[in-house]
C-alpha atoms as a PDB file:
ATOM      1  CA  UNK A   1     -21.623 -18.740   4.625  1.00  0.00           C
ATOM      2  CA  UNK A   2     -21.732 -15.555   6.562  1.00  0.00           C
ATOM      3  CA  UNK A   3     -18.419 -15.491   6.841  1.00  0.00           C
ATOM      4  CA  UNK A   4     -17.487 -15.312   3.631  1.00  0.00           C
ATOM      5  CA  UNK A   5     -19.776 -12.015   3.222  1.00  0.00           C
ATOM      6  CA  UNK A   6     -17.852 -10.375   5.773  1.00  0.00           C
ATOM      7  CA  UNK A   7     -14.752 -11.608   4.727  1.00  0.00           C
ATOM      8  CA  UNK A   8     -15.430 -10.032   1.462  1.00  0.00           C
ATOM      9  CA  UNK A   9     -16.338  -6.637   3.235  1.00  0.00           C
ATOM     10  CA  UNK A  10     -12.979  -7.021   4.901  1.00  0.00           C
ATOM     11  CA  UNK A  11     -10.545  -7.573   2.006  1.00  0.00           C
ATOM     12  CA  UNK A  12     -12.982  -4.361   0.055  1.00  0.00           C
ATOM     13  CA  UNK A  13     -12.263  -2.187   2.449  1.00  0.00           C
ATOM     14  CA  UNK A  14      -8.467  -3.367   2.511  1.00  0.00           C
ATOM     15  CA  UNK A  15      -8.027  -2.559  -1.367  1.00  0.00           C
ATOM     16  CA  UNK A  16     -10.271   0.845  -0.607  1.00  0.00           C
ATOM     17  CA  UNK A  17      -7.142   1.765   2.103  1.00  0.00           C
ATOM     18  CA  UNK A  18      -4.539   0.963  -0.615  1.00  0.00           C
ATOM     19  CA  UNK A  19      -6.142   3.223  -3.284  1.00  0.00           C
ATOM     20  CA  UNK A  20      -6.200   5.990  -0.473  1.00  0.00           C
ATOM     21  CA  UNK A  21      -2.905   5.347   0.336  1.00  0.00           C
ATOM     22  CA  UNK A  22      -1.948   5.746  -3.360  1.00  0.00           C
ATOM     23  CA  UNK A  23      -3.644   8.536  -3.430  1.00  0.00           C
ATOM     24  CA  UNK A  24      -1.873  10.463  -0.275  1.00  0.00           C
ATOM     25  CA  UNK A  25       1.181   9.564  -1.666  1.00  0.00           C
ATOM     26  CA  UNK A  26       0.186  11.264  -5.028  1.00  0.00           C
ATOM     27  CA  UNK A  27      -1.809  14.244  -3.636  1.00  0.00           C
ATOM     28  CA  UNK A  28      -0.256  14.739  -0.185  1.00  0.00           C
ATOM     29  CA  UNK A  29       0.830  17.526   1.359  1.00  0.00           C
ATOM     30  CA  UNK A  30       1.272  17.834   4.829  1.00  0.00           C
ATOM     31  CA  UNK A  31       3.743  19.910   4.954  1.00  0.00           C
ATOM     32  CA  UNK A  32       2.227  23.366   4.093  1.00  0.00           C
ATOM     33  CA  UNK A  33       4.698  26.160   5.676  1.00  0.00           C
ATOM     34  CA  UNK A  34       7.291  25.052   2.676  1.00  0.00           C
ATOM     35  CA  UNK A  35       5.171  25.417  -0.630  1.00  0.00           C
ATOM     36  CA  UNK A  36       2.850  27.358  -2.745  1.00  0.00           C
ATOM     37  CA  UNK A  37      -0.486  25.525  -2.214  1.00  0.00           C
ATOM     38  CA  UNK A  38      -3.698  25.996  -0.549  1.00  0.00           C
ATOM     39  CA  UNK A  39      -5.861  25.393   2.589  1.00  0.00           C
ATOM     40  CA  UNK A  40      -7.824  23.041   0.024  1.00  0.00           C
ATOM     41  CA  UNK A  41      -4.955  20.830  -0.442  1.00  0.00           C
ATOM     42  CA  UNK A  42      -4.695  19.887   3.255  1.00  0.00           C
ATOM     43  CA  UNK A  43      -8.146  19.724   3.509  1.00  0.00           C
ATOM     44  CA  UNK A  44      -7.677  17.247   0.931  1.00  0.00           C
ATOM     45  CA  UNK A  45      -4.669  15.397   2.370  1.00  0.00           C
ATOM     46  CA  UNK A  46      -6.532  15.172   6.224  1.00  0.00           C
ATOM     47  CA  UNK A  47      -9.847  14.055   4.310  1.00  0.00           C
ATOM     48  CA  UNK A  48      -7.746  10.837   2.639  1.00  0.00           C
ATOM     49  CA  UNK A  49      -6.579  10.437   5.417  1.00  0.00           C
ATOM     50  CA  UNK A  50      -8.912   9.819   7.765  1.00  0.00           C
ATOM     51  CA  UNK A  51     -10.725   7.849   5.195  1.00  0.00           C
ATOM     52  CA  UNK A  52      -7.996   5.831   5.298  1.00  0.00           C
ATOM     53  CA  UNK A  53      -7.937   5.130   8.772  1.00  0.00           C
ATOM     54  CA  UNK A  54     -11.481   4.333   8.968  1.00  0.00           C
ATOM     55  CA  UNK A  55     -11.430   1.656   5.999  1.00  0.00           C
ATOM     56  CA  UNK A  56      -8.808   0.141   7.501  1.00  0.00           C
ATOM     57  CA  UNK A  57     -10.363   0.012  10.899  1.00  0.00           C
ATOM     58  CA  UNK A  58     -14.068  -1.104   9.092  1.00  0.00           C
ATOM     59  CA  UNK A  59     -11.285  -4.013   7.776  1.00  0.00           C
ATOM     60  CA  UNK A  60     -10.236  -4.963  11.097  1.00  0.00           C
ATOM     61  CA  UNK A  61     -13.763  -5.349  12.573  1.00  0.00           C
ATOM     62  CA  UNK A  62     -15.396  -7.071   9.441  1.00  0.00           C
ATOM     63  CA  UNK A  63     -12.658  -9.485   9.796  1.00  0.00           C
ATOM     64  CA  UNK A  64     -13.128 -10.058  13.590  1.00  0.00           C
ATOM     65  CA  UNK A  65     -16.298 -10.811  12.823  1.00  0.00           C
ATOM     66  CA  UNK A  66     -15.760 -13.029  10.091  1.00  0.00           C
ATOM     67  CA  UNK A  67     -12.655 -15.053  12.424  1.00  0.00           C
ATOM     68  CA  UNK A  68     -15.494 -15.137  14.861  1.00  0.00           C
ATOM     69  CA  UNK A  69     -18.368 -16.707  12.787  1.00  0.00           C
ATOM     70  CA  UNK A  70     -15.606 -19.880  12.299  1.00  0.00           C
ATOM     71  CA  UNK A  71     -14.290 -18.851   9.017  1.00  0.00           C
ATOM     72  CA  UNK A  72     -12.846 -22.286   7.915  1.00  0.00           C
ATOM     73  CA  UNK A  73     -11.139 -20.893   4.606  1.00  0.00           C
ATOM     74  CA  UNK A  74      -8.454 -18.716   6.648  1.00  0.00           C
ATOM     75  CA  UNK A  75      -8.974 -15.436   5.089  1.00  0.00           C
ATOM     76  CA  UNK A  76     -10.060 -14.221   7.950  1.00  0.00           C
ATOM     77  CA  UNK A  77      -6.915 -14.495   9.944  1.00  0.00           C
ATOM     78  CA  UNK A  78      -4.888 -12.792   6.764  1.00  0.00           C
ATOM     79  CA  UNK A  79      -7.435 -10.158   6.851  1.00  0.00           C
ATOM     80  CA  UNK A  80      -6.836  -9.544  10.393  1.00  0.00           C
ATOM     81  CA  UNK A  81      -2.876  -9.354  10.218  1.00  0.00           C
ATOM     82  CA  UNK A  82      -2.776  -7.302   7.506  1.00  0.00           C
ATOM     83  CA  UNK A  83      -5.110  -4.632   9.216  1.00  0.00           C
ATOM     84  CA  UNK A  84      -2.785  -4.757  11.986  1.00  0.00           C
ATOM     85  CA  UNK A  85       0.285  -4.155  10.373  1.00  0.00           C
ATOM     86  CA  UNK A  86      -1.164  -1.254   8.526  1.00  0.00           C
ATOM     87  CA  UNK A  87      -2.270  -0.139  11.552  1.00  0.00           C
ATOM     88  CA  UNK A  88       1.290  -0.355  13.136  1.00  0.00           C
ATOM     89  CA  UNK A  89       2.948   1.104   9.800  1.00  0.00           C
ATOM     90  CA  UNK A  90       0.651   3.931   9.002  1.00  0.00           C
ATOM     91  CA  UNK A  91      -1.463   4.751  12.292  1.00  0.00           C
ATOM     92  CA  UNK A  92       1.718   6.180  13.968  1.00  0.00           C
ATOM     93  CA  UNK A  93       2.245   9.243  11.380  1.00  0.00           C
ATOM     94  CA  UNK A  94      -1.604   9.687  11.781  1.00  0.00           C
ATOM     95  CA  UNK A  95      -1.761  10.074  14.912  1.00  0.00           C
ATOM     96  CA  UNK A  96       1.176  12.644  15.030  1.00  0.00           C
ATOM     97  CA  UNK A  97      -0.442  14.491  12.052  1.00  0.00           C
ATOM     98  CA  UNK A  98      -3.890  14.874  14.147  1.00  0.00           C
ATOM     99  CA  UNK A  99      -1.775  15.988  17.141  1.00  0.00           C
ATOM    100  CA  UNK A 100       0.026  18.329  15.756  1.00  0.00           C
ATOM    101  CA  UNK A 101      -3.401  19.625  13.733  1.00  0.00           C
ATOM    102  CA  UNK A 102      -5.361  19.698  17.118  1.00  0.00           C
ATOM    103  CA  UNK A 103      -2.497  21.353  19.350  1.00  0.00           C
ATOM    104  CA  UNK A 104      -1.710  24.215  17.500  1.00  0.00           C
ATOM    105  CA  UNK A 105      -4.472  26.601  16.863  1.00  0.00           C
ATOM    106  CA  UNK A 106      -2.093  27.735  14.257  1.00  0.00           C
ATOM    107  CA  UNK A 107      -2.604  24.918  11.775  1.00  0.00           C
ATOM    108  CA  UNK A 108      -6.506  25.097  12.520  1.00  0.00           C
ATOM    109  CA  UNK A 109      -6.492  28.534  11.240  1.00  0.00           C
ATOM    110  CA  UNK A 110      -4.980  27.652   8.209  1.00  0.00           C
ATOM    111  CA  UNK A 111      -7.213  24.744   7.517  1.00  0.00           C
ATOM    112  CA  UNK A 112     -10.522  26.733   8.417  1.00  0.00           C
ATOM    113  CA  UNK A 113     -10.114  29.697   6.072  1.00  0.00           C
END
């Protein structure tokens, strides 16, 4: 019966990461040397997403735990592949956005003003 709870937590924070993703894609801007908008908006944008990333991970680990507490319904498995291919298709950009954000004092500057 545990299970279930944390399977529930799982596919929550799985719907959470879709609504942030819908939301990047709406209010996103990365790229902020082309365009007339402000520190605020990339605050914004790096807020989302690492939001984002951190529901998704919360997803992967409620469902580990669920898979490991002998789910019998199989949710937990689906939970646990879909975490991973979001991981795989989103993480990578991520990643290269907090790079880039971390590397060059130059976008730091920008974001801290």
């Amino acid at each position: 019966m545990r299970s279930k709870k944390y399977n529930t937590i799982a596919s929550s924070c799985l719907i959470l990461f879709f609504v942030c993703w819908i939301l990047l894609s709406t209010y996103g801007k990365y790229n902020y040397t082309v365009g007339d908008f402000t520190p605020a908006d990339v605050k914004l944008t790096v807020g989302l997403d690492i939001l984002q990333m951190t529901l998704l991970f919360m997803s992967l680990v409620f469902g580990l735990i669920a898979y490991a507490l002998q789910d019998e319904e199989g949710y937990a498995g689906i939970n646990i592949i879909i975490s991973l291919a979001l991981f795989v298709l989103t993480g990578m950009s991520d990643i290269l956005t907090i790079y880039i954000l971390f590397t060059e004092p130059v976008h730091l500057q920008m974001l801290f003003k």
